[in-house]
C-alpha atoms as a PDB file:
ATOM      1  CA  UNK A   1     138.688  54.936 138.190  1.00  0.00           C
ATOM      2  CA  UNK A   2     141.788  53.935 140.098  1.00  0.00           C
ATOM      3  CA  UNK A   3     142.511  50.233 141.481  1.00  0.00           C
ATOM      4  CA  UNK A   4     140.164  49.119 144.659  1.00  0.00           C
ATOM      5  CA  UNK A   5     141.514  46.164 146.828  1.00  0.00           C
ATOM      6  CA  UNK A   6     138.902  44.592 149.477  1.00  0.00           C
ATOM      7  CA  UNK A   7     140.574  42.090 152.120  1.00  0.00           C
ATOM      8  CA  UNK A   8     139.540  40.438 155.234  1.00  0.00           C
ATOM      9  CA  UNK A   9     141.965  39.783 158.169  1.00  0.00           C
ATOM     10  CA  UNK A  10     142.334  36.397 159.970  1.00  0.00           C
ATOM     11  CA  UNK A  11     143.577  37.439 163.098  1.00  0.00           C
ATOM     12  CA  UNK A  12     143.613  40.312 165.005  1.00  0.00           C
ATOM     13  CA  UNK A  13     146.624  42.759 164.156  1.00  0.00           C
ATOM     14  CA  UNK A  14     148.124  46.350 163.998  1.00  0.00           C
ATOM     15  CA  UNK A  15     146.678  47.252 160.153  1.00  0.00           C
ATOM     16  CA  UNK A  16     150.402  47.779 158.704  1.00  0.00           C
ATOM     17  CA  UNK A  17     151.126  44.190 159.627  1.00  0.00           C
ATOM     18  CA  UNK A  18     148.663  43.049 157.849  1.00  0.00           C
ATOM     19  CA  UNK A  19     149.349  44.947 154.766  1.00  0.00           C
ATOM     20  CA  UNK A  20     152.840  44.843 154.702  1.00  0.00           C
ATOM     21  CA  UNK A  21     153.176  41.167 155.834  1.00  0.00           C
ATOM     22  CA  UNK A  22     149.694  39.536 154.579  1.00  0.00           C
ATOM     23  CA  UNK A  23     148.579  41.468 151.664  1.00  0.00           C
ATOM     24  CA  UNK A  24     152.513  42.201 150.781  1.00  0.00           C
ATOM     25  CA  UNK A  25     152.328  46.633 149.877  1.00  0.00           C
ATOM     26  CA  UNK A  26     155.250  47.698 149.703  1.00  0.00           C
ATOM     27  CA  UNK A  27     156.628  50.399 151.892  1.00  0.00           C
ATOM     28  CA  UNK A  28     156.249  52.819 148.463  1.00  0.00           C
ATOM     29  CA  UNK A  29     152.698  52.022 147.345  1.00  0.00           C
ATOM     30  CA  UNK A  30     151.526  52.649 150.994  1.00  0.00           C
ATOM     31  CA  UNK A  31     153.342  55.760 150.825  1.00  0.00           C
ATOM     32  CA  UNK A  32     151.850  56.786 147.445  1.00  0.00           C
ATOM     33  CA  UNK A  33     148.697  55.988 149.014  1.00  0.00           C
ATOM     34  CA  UNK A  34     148.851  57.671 151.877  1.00  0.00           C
ATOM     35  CA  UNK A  35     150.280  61.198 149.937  1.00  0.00           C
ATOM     36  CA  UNK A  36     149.210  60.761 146.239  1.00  0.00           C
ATOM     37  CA  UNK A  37     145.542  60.759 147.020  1.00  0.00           C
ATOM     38  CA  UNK A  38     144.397  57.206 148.032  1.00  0.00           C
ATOM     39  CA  UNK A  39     143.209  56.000 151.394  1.00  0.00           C
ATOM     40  CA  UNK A  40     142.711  53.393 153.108  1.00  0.00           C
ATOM     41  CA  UNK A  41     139.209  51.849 155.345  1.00  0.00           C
ATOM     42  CA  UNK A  42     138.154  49.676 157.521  1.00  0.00           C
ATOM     43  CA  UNK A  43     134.727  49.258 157.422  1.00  0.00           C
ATOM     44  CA  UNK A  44     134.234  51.948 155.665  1.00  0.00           C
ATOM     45  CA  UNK A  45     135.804  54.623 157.675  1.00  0.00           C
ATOM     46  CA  UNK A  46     139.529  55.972 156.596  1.00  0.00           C
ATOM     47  CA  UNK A  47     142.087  54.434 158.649  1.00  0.00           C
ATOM     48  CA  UNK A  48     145.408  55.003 159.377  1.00  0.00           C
ATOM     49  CA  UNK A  49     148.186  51.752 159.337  1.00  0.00           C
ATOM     50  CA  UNK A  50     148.491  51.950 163.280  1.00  0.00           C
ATOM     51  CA  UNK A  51     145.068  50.778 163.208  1.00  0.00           C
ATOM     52  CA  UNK A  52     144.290  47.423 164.674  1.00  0.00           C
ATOM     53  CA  UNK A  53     142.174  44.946 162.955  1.00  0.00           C
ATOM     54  CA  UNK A  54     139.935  42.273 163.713  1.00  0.00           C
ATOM     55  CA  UNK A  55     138.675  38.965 162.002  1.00  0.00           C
ATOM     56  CA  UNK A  56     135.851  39.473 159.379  1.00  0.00           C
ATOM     57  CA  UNK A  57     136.717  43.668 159.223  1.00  0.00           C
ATOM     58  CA  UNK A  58     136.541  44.736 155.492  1.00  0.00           C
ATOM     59  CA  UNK A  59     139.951  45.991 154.249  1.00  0.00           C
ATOM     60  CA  UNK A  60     139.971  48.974 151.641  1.00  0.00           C
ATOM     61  CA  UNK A  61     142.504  49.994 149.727  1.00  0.00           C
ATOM     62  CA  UNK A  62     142.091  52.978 147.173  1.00  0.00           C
ATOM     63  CA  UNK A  63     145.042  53.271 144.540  1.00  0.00           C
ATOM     64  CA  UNK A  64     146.365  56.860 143.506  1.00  0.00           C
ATOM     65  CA  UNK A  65     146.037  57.536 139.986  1.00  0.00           C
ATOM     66  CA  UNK A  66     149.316  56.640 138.002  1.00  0.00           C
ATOM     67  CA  UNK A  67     151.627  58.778 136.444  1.00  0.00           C
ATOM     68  CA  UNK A  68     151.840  57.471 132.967  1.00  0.00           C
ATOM     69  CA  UNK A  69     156.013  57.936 131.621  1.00  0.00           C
ATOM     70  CA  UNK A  70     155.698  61.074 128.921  1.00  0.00           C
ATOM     71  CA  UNK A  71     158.481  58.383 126.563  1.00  0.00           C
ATOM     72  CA  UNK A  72     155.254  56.171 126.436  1.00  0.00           C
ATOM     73  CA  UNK A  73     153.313  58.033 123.580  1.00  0.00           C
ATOM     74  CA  UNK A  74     149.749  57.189 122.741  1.00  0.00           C
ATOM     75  CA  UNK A  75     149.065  55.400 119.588  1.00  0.00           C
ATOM     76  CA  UNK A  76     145.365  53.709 118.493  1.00  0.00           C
ATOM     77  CA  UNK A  77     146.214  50.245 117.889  1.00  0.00           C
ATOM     78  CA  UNK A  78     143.695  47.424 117.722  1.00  0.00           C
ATOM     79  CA  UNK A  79     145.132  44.422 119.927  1.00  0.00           C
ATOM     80  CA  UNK A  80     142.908  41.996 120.878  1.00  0.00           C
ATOM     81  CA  UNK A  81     141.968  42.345 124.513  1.00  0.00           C
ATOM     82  CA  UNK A  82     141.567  38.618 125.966  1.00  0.00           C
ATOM     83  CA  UNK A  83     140.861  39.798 129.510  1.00  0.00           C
ATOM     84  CA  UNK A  84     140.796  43.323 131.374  1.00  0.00           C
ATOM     85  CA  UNK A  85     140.148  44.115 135.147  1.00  0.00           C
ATOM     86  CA  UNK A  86     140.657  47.109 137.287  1.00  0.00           C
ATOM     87  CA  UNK A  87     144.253  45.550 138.082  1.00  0.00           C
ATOM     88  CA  UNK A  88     145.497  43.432 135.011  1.00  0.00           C
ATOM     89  CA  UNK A  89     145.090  43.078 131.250  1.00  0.00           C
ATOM     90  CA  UNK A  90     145.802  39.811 128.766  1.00  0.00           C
ATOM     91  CA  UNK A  91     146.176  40.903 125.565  1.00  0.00           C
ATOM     92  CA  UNK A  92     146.998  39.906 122.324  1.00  0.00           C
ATOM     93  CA  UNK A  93     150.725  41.077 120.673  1.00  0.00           C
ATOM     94  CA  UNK A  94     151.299  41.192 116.525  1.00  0.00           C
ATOM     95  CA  UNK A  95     154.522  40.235 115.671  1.00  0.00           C
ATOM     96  CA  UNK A  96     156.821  43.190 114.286  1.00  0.00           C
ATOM     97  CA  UNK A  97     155.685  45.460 117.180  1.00  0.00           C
ATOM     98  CA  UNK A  98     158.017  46.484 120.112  1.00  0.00           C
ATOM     99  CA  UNK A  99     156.641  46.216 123.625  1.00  0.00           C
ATOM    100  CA  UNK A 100     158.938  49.060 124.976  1.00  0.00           C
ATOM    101  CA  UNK A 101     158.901  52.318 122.865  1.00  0.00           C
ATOM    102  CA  UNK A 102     162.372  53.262 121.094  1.00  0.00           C
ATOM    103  CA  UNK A 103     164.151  55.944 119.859  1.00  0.00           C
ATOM    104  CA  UNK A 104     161.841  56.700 117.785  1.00  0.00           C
ATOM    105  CA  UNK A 105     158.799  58.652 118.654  1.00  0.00           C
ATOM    106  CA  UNK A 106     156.912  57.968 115.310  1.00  0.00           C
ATOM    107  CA  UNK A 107     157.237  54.207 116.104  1.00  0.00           C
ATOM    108  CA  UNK A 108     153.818  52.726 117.879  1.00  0.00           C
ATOM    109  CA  UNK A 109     154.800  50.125 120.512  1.00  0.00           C
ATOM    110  CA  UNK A 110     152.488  48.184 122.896  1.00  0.00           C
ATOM    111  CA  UNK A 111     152.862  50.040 125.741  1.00  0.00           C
ATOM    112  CA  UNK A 112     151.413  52.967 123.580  1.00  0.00           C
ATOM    113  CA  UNK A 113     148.186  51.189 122.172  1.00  0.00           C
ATOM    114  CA  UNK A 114     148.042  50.496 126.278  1.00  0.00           C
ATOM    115  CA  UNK A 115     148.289  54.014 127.025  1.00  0.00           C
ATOM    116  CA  UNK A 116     145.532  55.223 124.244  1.00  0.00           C
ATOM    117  CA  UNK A 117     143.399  52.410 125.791  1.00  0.00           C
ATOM    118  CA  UNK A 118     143.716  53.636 129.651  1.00  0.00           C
ATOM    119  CA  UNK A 119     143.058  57.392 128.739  1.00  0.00           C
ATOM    120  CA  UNK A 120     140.525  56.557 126.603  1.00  0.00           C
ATOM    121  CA  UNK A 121     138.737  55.255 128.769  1.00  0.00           C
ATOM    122  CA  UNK A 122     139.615  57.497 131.894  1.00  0.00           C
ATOM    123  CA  UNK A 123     141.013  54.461 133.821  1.00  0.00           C
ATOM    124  CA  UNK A 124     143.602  56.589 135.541  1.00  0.00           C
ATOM    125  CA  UNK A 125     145.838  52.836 135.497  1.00  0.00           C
ATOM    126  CA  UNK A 126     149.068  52.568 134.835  1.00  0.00           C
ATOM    127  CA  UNK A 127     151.187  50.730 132.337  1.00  0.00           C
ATOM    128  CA  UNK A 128     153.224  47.990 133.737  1.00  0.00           C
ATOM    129  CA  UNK A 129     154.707  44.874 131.318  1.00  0.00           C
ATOM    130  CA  UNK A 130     155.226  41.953 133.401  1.00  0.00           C
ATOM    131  CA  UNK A 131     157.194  40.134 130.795  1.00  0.00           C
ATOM    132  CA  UNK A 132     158.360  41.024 127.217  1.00  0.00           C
ATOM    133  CA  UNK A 133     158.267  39.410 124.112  1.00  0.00           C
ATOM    134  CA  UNK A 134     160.776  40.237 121.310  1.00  0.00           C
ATOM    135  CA  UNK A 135     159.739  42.501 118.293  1.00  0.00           C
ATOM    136  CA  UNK A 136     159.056  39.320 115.840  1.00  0.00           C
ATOM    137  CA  UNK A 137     157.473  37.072 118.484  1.00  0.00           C
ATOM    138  CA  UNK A 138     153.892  37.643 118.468  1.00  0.00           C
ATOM    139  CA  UNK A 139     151.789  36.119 121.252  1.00  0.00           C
ATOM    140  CA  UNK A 140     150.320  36.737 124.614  1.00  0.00           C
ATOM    141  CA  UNK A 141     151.261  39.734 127.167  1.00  0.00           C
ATOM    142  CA  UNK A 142     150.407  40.081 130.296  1.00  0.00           C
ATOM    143  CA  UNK A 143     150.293  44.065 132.151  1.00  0.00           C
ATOM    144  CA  UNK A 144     149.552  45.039 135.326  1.00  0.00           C
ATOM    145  CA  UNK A 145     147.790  48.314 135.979  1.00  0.00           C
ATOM    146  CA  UNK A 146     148.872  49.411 139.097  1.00  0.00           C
ATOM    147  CA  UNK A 147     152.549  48.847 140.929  1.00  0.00           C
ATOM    148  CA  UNK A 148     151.402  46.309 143.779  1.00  0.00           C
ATOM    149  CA  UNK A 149     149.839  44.366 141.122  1.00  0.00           C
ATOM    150  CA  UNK A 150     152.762  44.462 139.155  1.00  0.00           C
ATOM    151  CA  UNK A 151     155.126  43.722 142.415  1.00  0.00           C
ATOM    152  CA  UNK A 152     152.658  40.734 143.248  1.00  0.00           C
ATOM    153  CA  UNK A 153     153.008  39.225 139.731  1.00  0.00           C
ATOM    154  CA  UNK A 154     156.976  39.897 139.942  1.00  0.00           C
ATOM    155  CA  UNK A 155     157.142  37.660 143.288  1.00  0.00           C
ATOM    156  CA  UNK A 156     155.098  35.044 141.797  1.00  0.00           C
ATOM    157  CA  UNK A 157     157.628  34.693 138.539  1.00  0.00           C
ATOM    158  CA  UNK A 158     160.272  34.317 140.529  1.00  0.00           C
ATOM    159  CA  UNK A 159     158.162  31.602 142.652  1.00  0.00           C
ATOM    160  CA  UNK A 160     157.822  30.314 138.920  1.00  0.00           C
ATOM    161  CA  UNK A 161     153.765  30.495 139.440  1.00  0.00           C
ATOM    162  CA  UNK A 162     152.872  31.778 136.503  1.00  0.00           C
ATOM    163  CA  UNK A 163     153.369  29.184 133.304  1.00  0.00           C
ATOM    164  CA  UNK A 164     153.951  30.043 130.052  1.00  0.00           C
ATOM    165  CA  UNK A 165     153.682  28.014 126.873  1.00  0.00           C
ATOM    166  CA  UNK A 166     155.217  29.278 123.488  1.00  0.00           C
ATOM    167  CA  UNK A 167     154.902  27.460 119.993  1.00  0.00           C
ATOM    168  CA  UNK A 168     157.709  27.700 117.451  1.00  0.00           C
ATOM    169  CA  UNK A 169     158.394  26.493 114.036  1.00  0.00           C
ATOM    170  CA  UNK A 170     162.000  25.295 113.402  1.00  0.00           C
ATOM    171  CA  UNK A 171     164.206  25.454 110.183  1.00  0.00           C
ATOM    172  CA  UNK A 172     164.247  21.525 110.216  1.00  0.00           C
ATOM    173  CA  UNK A 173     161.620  18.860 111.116  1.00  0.00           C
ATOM    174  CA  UNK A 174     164.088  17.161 114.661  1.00  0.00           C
ATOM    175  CA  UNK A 175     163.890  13.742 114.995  1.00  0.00           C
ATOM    176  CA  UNK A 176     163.188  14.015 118.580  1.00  0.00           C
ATOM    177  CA  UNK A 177     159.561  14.086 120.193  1.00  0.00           C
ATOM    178  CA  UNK A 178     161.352  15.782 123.641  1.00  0.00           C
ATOM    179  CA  UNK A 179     163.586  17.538 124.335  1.00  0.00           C
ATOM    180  CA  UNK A 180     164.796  18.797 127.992  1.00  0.00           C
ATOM    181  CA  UNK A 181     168.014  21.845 127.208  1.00  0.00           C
ATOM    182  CA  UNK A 182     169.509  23.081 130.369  1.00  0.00           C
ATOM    183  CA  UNK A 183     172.104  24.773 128.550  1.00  0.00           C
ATOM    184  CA  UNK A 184     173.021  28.124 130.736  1.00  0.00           C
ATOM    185  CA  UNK A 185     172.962  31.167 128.714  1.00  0.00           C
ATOM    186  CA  UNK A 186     174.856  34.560 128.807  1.00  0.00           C
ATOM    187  CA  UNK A 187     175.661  37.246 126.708  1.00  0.00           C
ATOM    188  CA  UNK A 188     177.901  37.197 123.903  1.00  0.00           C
ATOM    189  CA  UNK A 189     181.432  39.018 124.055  1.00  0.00           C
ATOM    190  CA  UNK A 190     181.156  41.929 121.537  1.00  0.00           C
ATOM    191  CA  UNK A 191     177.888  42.268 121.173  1.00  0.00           C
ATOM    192  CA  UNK A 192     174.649  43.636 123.553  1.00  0.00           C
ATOM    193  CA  UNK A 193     171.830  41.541 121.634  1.00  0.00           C
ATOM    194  CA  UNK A 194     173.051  38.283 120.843  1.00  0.00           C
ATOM    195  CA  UNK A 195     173.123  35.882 123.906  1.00  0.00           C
ATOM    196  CA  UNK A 196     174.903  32.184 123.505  1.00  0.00           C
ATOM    197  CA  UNK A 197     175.260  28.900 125.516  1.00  0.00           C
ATOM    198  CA  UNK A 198     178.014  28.574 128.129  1.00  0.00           C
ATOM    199  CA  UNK A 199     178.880  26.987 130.723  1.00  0.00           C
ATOM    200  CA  UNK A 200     179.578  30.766 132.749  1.00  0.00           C
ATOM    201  CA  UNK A 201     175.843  31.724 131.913  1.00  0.00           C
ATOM    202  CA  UNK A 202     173.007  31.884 134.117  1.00  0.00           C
ATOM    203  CA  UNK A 203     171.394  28.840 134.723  1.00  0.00           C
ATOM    204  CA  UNK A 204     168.369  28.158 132.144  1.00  0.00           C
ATOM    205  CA  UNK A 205     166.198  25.194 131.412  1.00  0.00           C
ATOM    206  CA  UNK A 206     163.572  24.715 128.173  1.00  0.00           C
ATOM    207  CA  UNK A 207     161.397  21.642 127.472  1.00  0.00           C
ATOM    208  CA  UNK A 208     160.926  21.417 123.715  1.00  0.00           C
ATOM    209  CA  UNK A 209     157.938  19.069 122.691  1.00  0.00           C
ATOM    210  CA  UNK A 210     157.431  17.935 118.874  1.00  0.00           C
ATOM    211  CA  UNK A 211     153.652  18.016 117.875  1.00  0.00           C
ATOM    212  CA  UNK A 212     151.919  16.266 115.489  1.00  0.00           C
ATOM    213  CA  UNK A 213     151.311  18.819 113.271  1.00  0.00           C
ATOM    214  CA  UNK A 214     155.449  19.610 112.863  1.00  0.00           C
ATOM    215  CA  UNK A 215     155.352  22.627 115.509  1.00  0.00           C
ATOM    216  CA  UNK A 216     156.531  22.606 118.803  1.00  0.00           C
ATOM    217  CA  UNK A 217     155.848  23.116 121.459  1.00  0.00           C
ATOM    218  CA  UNK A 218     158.140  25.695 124.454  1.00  0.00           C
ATOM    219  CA  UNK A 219     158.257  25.684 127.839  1.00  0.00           C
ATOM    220  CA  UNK A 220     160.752  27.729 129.604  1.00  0.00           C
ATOM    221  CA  UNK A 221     161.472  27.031 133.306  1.00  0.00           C
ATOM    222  CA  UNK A 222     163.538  30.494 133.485  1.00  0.00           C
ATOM    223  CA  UNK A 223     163.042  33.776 131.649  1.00  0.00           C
ATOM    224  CA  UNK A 224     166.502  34.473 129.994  1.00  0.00           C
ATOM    225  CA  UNK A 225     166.871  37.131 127.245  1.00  0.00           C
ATOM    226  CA  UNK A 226     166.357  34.978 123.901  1.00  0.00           C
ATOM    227  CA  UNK A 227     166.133  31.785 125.743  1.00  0.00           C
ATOM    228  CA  UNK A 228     163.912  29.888 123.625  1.00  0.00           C
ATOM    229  CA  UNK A 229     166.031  30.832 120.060  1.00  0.00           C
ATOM    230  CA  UNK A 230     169.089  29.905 121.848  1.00  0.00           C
ATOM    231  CA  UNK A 231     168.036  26.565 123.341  1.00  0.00           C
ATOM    232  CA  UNK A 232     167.037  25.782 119.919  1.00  0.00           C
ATOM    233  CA  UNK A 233     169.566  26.758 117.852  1.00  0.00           C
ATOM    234  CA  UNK A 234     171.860  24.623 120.345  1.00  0.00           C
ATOM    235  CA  UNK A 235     169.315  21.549 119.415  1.00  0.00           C
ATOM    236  CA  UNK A 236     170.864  22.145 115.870  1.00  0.00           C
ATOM    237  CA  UNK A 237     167.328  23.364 115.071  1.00  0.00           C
ATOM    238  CA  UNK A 238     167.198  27.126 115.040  1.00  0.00           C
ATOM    239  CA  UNK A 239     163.729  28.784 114.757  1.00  0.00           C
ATOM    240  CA  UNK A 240     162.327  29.821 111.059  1.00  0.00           C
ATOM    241  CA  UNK A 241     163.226  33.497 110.571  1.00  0.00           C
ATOM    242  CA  UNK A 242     165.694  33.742 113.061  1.00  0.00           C
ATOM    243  CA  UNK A 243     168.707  34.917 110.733  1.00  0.00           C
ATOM    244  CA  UNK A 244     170.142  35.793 114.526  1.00  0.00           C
ATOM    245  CA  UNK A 245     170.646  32.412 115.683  1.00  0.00           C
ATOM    246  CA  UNK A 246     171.082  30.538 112.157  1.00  0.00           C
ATOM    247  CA  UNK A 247     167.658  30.110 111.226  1.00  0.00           C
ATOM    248  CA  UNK A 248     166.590  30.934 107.360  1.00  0.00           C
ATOM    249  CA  UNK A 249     165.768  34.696 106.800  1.00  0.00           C
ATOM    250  CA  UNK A 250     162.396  35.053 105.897  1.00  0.00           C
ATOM    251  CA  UNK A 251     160.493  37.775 103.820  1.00  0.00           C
ATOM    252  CA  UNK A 252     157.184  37.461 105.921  1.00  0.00           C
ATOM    253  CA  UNK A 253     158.514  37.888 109.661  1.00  0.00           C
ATOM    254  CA  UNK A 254     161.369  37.276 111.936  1.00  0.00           C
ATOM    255  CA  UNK A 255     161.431  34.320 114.461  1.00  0.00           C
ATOM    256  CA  UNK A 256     158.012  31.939 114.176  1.00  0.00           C
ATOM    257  CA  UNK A 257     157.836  32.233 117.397  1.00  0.00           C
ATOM    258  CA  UNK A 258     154.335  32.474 119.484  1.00  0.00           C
ATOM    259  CA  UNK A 259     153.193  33.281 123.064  1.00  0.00           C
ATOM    260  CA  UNK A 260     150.479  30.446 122.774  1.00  0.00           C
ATOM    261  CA  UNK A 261     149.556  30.032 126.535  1.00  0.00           C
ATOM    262  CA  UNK A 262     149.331  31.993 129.736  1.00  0.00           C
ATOM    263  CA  UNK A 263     148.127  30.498 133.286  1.00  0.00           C
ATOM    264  CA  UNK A 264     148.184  31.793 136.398  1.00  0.00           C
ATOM    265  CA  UNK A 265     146.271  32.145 139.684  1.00  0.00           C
ATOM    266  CA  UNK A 266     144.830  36.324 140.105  1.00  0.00           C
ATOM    267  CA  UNK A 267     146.477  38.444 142.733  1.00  0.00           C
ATOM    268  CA  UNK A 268     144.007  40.170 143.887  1.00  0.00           C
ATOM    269  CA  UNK A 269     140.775  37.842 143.288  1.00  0.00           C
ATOM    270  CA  UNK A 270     142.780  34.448 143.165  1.00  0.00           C
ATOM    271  CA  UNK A 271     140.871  33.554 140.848  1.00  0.00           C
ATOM    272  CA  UNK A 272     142.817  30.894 138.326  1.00  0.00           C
ATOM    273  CA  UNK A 273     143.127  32.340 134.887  1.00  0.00           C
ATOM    274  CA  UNK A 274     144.295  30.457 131.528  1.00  0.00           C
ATOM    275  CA  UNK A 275     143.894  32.197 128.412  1.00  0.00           C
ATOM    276  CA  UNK A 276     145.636  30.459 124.987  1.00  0.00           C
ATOM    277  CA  UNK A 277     146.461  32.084 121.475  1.00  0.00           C
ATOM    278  CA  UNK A 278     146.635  30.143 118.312  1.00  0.00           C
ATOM    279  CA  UNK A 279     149.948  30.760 116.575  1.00  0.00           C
ATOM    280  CA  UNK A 280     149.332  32.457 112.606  1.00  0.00           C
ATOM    281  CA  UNK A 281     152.629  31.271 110.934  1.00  0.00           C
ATOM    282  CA  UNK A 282     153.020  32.214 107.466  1.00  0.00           C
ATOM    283  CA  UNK A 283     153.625  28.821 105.515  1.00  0.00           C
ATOM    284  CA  UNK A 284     156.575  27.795 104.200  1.00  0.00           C
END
């Protein structure tokens, strides 16, 4: 069944305020709402936006079904699920698999195991990556099912609300037990994959911490392409694997890198969620 969205006002005002300015639709979910087969109540009786609204009225909203991309091909994949509601999923990425299909249409990706999972089980969500790990990091993932989920959970990364911890092996043991990099990153000339430290980059800042067991541990204030392996190769300690940045090529898997921890308050329920993933390295 599609998304359902219960609110109360505080004050009293026209019913598009509120959900434009309040509950923050966008202009283009209200519209696929209002055309694609949704609707919206108060108090149980279909409304229309010019509607006004009082204090302690119950707020509706009923999502259209999604429109699933025909590039996103279904593929049965077990991932390990660490939390699913009718708006978001955690789950649980191997490394070696690509979270965006490519080229090619015999390759499984994440967004396809996804996609087998929704119309499996007659969900009518849609498939929505709020960020993206690279093919060799493994880790947590966090999708939204419907687009004002997904737009909610876009405002709050750029408000820098939801935290993210990765954990990394290096090629070398560093002597230090912190490290702060704001090193800005950009892309580098000649090539469209490998990004490199400059002072013309975009602004990006990593705290490294060494733990006691030899891995450390990542946290990125910004969400540059390759961040982490850059930051670290500038450290003079590339990542294990990562043959990209300097590391040592290994037979096992590229970068040991691991989306170990995920925190962040719930759109919709506000509910505070924090889900963590023990990192599998291969030893050395």
């Amino acid at each position: 069944m599609p998304a359902v969205i219960k609110m109360k006002p505080q004050s009293v005002q026209q019913l598009r305020e509120f959900l434009r300015c309040e509950a923050l639709f966008s202009r283009k979910t209200l519209a696929e709402v209002k055309f694609n087969g949704g609707r919206i109540e108060v108090n149980g009786l279909e409304s229309g936006v010019r509607e006004w609204i009082y204090p302690g009225d119950e707020i509706t909203v009923y999502l259209p079904p999604e429109t699933i991309s025909p590039g996103i091909l279904p593929v049965s994949i077990s991932l390990p699920f660490h939390y699913v509601d009718d708006h978001l999923i955690v789950l649980e990425k191997p490394a070696g698999l690509p979270v965006i299909p490519t080229s090619d249409p015999e390759e499984p990706s994440v967004c396809g195991a996804v996609r087998f999972y929704e119309e499996s089980n007659r969900t009518g969500g849609g498939i929505h990556p709020v960020q993206r790990l690279d093919r060799h990091t493994s880790g947590l993932l966090l999708f939204a099912r419907n687009r004002h989920t997904h737009s909610l959970l876009h405002r709050m990364q750029l408000e820098k609300s939801v935290e993210r911890q990765y954990v990394l092996e290096m090629d070398t043991l560093p002597w230090w037990m912190v490290c702060d990099v704001r090193v800005p990153i950009r892309r580098k000339e000649g090539s469209i994959i490998e990004r490199e430290g400059a002072a013309e980059g975009q602004y990006a800042r990593t705290r490294f911490y060494r733990r006691k067991d030899g891995l450390i541990a990542a946290f990125p204030e910004t969400g540059r392409t390759h961040q982490i392996r850059v930051h670290a190769a500038w450290c003079g300690h590339p990542l294990r694997g990562d043959t990209l940045y300097g590391g040592s090529e290994q037979a096992t898997r590229g970068q040991f890198l691991h989306a170990a921890g995920l925190s962040f308050t719930h759109p919709i329920t506000n509910e505070r969620l924090q889900f963590y993933s023990r990192p599998s390295f291969p030893p050395s």
